[in-house]
Protein backbone atom coordinates (compact mmCIF):
# COMPACT_ATOMS: atom_id res chain seq x y z
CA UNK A 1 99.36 72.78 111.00
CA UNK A 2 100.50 74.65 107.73
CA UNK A 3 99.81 72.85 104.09
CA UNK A 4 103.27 71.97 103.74
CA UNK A 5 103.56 69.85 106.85
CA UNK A 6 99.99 68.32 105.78
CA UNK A 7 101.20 67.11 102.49
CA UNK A 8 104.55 65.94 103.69
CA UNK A 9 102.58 63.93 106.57
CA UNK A 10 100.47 62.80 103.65
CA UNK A 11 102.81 62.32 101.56
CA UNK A 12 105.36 59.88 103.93
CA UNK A 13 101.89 58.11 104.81
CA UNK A 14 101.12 57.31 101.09
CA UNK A 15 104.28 55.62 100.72
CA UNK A 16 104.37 53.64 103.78
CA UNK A 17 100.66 52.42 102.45
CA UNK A 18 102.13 51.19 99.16
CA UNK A 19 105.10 49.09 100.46
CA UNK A 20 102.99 47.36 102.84
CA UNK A 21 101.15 44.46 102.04
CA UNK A 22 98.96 43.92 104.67
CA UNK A 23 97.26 48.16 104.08
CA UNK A 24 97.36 47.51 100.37
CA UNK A 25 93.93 47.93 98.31
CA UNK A 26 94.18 47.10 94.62
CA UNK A 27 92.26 49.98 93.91
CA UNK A 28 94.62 52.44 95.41
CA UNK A 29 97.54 54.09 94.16
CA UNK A 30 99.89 55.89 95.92
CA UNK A 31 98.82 59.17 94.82
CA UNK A 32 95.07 58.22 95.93
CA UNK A 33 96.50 57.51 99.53
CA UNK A 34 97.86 60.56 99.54
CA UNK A 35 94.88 62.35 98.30
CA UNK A 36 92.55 60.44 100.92
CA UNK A 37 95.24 61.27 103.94
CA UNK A 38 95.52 65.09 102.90
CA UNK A 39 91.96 65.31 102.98
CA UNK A 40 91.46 63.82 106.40
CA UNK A 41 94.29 66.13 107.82
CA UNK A 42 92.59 69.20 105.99
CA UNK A 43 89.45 67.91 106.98
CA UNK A 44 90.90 67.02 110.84
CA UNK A 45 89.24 64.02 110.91
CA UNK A 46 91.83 61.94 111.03
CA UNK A 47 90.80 59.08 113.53
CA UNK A 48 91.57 56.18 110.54
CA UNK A 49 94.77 57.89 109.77
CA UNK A 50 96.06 58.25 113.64
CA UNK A 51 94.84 54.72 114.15
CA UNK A 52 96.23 52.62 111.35
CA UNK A 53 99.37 54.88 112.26
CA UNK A 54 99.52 53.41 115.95
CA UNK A 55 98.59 49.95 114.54
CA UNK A 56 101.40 50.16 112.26
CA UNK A 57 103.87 52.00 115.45
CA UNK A 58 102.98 49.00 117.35
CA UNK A 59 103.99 45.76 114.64
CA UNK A 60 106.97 47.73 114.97
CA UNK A 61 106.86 50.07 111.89
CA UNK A 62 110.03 52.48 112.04
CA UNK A 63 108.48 54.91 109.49
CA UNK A 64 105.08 54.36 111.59
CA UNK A 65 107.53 56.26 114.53
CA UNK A 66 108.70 59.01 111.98
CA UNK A 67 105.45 59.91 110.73
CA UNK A 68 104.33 60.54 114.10
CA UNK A 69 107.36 62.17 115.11
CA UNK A 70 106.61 65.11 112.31
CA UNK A 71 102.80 65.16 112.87
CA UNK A 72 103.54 65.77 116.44
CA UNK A 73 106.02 68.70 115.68
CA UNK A 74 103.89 70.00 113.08
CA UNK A 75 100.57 70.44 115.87
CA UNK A 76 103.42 71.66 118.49
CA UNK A 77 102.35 76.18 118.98
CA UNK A 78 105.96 77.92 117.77
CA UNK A 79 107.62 80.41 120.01
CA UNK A 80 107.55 83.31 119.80
């Protein structure tokens, strides 16, 4: 996955943390989601992120669906 799509993954993800109530932690802002998700994708440990994702997929989160959507394209090989 190239930098770009991590941060934009991140990026989407750090938003979607900060409009919903139920993920919110007063102690974290937007850009400290998004520091904390880039990291895990860097990192590839991303077994929190790719859970709360599919929590969020199944409560019927649209964005949830997107998020996915580009993390799966970004993993997918390109042709050649």
């Amino acid at each position: 996955m190239k930098r770009e799509q991590m941060e934009a993954i991140a990026a989407r993800a750090a938003r979607m943390a900060v409009r919903n109530p139920d993920a919110m932690d007063e102690y974290m802002t937007e850009q400290r989601y998004y520091e904390e998700y880039l990291d895990q994708l860097r990192a590839g440990d991303t077994l929190c992120l790719r859970s709360w994702i599919g929590q969020e997929i199944e409560a019927g989160c649209r964005e949830a669906a997107e998020i996915l959507k580009m993390w799966i394209r970004a993993e997918l090989p390109v042709a050649a």
